[in-house]
Protein backbone atom coordinates (compact mmCIF):
# COMPACT_ATOMS: atom_id res chain seq x y z
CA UNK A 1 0.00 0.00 0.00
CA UNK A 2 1.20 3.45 -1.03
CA UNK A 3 1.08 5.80 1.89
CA UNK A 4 1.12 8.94 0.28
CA UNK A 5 -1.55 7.66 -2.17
CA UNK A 6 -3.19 6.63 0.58
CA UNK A 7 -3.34 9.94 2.23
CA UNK A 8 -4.11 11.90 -0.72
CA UNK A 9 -7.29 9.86 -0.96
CA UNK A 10 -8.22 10.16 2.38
CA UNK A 11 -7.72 14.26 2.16
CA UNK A 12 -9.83 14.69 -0.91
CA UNK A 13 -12.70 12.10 0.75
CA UNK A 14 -12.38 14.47 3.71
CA UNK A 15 -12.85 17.75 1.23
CA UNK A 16 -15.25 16.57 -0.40
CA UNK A 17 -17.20 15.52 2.25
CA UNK A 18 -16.80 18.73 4.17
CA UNK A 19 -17.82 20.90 1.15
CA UNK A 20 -21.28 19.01 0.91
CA UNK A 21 -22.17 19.37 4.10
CA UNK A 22 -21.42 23.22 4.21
CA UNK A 23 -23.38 23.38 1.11
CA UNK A 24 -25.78 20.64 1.60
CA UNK A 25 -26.66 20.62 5.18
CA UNK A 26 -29.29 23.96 5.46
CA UNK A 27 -31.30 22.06 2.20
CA UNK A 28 -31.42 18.78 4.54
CA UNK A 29 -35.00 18.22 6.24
CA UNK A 30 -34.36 18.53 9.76
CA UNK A 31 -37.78 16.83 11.26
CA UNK A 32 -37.31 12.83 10.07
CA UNK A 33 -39.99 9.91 10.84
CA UNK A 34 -38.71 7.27 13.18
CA UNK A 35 -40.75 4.62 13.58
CA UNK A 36 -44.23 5.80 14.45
CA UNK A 37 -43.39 9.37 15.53
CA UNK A 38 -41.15 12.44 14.11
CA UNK A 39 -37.74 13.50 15.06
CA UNK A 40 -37.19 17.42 15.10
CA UNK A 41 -33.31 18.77 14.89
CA UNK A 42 -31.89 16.24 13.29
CA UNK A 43 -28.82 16.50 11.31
CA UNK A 44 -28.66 14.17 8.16
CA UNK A 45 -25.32 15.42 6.96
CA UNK A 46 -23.61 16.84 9.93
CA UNK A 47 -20.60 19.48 9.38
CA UNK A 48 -17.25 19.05 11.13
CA UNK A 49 -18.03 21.64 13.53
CA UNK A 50 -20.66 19.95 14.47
CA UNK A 51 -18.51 16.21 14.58
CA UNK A 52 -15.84 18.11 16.42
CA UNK A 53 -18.22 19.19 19.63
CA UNK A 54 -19.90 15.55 19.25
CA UNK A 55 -16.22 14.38 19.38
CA UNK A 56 -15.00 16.21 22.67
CA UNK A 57 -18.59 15.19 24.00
CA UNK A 58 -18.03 11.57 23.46
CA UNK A 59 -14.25 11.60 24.73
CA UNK A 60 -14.73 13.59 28.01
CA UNK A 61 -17.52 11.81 28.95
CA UNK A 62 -15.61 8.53 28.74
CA UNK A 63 -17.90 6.94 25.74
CA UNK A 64 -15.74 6.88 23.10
CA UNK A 65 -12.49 5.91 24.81
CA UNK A 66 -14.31 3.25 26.73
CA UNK A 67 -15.80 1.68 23.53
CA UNK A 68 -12.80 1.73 21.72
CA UNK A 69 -10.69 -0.58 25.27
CA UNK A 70 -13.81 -2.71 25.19
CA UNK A 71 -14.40 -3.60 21.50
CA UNK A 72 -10.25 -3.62 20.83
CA UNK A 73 -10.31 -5.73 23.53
CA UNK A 74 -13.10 -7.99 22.39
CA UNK A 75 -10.74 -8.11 18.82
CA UNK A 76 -7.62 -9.48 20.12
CA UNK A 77 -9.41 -12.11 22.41
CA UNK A 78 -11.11 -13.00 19.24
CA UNK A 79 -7.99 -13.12 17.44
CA UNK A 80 -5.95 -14.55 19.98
CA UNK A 81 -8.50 -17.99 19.64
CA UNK A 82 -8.74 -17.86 16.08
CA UNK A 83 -4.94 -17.32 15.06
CA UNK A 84 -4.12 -20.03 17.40
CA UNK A 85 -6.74 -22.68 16.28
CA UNK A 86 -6.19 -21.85 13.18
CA UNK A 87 -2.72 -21.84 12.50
CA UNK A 88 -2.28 -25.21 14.91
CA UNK A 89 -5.07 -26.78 12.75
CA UNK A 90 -3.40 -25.71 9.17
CA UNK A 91 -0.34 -27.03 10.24
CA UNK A 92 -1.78 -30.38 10.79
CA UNK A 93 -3.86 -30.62 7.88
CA UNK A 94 -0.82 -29.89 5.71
CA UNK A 95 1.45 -32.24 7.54
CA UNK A 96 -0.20 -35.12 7.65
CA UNK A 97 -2.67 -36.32 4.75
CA UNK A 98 -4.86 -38.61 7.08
CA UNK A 99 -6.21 -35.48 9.60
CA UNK A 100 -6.33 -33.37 5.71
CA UNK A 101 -8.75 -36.31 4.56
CA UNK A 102 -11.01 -36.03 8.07
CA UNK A 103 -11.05 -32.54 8.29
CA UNK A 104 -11.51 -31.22 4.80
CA UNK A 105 -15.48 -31.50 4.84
CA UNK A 106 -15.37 -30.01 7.99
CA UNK A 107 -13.54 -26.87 6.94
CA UNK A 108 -15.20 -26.37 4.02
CA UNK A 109 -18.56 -26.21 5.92
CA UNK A 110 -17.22 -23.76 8.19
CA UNK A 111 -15.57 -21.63 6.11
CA UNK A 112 -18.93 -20.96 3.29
CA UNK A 113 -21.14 -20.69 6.68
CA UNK A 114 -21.50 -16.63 7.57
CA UNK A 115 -20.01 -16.18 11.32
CA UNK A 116 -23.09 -14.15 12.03
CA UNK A 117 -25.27 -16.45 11.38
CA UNK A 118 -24.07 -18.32 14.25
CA UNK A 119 -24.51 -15.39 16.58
CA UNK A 120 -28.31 -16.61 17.48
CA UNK A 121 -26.90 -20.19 18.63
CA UNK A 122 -23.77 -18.60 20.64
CA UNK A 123 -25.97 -16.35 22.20
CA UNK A 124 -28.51 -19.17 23.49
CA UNK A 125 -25.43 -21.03 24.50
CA UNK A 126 -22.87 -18.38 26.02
CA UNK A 127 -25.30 -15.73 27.15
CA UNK A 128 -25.27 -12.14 25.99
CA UNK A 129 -21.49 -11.38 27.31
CA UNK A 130 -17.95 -11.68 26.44
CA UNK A 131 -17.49 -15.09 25.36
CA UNK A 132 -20.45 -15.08 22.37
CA UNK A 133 -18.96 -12.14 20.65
CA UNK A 134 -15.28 -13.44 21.45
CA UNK A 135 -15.82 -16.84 20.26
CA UNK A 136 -18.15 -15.26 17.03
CA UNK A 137 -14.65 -13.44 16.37
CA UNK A 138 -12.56 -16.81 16.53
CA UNK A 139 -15.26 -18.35 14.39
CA UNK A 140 -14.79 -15.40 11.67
CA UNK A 141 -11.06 -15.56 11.72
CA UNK A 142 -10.58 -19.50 12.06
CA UNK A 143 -10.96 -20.18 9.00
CA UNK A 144 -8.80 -17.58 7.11
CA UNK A 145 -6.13 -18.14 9.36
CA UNK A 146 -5.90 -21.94 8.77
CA UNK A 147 -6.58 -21.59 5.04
CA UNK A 148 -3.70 -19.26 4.80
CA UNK A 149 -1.49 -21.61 6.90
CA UNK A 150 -2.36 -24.91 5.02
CA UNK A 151 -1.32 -22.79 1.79
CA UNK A 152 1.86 -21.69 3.20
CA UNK A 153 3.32 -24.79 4.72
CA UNK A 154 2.05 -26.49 1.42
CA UNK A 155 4.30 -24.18 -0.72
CA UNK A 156 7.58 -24.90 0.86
CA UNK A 157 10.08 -26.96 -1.07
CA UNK A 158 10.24 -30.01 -0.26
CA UNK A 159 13.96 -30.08 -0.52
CA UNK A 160 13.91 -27.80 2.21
CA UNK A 161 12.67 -30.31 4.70
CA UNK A 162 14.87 -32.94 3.24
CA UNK A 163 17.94 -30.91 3.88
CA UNK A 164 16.65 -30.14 7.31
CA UNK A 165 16.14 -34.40 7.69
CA UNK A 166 19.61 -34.91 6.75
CA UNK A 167 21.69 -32.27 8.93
CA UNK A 168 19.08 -34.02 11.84
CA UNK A 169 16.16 -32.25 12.54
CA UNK A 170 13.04 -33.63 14.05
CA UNK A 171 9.91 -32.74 14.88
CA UNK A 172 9.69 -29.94 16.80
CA UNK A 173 12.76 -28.33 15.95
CA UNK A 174 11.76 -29.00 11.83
CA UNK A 175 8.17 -27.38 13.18
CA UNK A 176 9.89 -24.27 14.71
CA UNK A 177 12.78 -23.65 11.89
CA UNK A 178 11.58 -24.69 8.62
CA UNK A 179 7.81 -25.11 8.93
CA UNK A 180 6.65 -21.94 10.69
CA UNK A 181 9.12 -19.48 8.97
CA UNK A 182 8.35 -20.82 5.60
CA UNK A 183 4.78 -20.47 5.72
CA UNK A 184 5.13 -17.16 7.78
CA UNK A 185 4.14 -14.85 5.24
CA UNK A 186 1.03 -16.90 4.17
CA UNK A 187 -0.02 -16.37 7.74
CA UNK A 188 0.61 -12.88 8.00
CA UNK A 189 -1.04 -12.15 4.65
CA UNK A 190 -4.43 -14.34 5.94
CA UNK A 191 -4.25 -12.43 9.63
CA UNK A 192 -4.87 -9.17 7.30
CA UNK A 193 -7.41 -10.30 5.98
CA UNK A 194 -8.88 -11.85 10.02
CA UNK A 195 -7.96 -9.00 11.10
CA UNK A 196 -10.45 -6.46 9.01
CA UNK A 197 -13.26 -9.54 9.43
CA UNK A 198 -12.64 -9.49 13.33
CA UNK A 199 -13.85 -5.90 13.50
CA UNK A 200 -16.34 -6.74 10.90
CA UNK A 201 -17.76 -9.54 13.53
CA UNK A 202 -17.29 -7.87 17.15
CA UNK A 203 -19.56 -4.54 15.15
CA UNK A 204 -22.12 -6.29 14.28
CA UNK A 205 -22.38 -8.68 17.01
CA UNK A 206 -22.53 -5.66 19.25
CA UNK A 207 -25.24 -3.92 17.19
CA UNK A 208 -27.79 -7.06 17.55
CA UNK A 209 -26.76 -7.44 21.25
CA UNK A 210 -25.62 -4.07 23.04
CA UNK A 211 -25.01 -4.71 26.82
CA UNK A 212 -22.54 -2.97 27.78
CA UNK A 213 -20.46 0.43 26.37
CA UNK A 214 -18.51 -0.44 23.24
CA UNK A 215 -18.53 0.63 19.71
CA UNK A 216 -21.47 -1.26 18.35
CA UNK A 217 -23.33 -0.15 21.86
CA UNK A 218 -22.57 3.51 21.21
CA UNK A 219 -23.84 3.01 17.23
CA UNK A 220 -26.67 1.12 18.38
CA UNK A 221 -28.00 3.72 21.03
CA UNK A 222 -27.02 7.02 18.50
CA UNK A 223 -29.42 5.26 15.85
CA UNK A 224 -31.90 4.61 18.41
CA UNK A 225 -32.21 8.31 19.17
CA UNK A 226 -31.49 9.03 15.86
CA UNK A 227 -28.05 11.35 16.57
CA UNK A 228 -26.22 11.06 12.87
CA UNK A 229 -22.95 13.23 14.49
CA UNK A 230 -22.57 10.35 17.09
CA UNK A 231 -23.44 7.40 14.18
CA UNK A 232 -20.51 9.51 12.05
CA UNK A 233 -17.87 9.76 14.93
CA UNK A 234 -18.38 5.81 15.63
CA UNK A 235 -18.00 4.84 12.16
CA UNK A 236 -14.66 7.28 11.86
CA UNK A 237 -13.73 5.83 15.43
CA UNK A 238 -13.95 2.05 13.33
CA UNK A 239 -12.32 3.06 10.51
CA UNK A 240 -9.40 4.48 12.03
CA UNK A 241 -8.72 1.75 14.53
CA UNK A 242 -8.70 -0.55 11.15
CA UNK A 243 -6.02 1.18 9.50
CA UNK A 244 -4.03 1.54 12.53
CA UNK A 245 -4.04 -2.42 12.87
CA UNK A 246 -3.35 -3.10 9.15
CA UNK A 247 -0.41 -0.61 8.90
CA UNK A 248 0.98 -2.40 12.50
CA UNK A 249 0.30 -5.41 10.72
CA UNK A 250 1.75 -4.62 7.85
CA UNK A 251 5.16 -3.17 9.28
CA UNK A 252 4.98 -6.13 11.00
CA UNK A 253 4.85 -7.91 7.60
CA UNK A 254 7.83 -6.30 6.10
CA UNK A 255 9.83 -6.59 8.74
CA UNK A 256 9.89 -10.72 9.07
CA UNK A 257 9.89 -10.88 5.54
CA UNK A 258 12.63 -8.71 4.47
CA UNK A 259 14.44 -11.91 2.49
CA UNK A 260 11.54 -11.80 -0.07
CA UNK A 261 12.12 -9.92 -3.68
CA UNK A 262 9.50 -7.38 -3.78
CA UNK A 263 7.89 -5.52 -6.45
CA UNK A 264 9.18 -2.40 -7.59
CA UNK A 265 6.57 0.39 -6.27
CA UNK A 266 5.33 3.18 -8.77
């Protein structure tokens, strides 16, 4: 990803956006039907003035900053469960051809089954709390994680283990310094992609089930209301703490795989 493209994007998105609602925004109907009843002072495109008081509103009161420690937190438990399974689960699969053959149908029917749909059944069986929404997250990222795995230990050279075999290697030790590294950036690549569906998952899961403060709690009660500067802060809020994972991520990335040839960028 080019940064500075990236930016430039992002600063004409944020122009744009700024000189409709200066323009747009006294046009807007500002009485809206919710429901069964009307709405008066409503803002349908709110102006940054207006997001910047919301803003300061939402961060001294403690809303914002407490939704963003309790659905982060909420991500990485998620993650934490699905990386592990996952990655533990490729590696088998793509070691030995017996637990590939037994699992196989079992993967696929996880992996083309929406993690959201499940959120009905964890809910019956885990309650309304932490672990439904933490284990809908592991069930999201599972799968991407051990598909990307069972692709990346597949690709290694086979010579590569052989050579490992013959200077005597075993097990572990061929697990920890040919297996892991090899497929290393398969994994990273798939826990890109897990990461973006975890905070897919934990939003939504918090929209159909808001108990306590959190990011889908704080989207959930602004629509409810309706406040759109509160709905537009949250969704800014998300979007942020995305690209600040990726880009982690993604140093992350560059930096264990600095032995790779790389493109030449434009």
């Amino acid at each position: 990803m080019n940064f500075k493209r990236a930016v430039l994007a992002f600063a004409v998105l944020a122009i744009l956006y700024g000189v409709a609602a200066q323009v747009g925004s006294p046009y807007l109907p500002r009485r809206v039907w919710w429901i069964a009843h009307h709405v008066d002072n409503v803002e349908l495109l709110p102006t940054y003035a207006s997001l910047a008081d919301e803003t300061v509103f939402l961060v001294r009161s403690g809303i914002l900053p407490q939704g963003v420690v309790v659905s982060t937190g909420r991500v990485l438990a998620g993650l934490l469960v699905g990386v592990v399974v996952g990655v533990a689960v490729g590696v088998s699969m793509a070691s030995r051809s017996h637990v590939d053959d037994i699992l196989s149908p079992w993967v696929a029917l996880v992996r083309y089954t929406p993690a959201l749909a499940l959120l009905p059944l964890y809910v019956l069986w885990f309650g309304l709390g932490e672990p439904s929404k933490v284990l809908l997250v592991a069930t999201a990222v599972g799968p991407v994680m051990l598909l990307g795995t069972y692709q990346g230990v597949r690709a290694i050279p086979r010579v590569h283990l052989d050579a490992a075999t013959l200077l005597g290697a075993r097990g572990s030790m061929i697990l920890r310094r040919v297996v892991l590294p090899g497929a290393l950036p398969h994994i990273l690549s798939s826990f890109r992609i897990a990461l973006g569906l975890a905070w897919v998952t934990i939003v939504a899961a918090e929209l159909v089930a808001p108990t306590i403060p959190s990011l889908g709690y704080l989207l959930a009660v602004a629509a409810a209301f309706p406040r759109v500067p509160t709905i537009v802060v949250g969704i800014v809020t998300i979007g942020g703490l995305v690209l600040l994972s990726d880009a982690i991520t993604l140093g992350f990335y560059r930096a264990a795989t600095q032995w790779m040839p790389r493109r030449i960028e434009d």
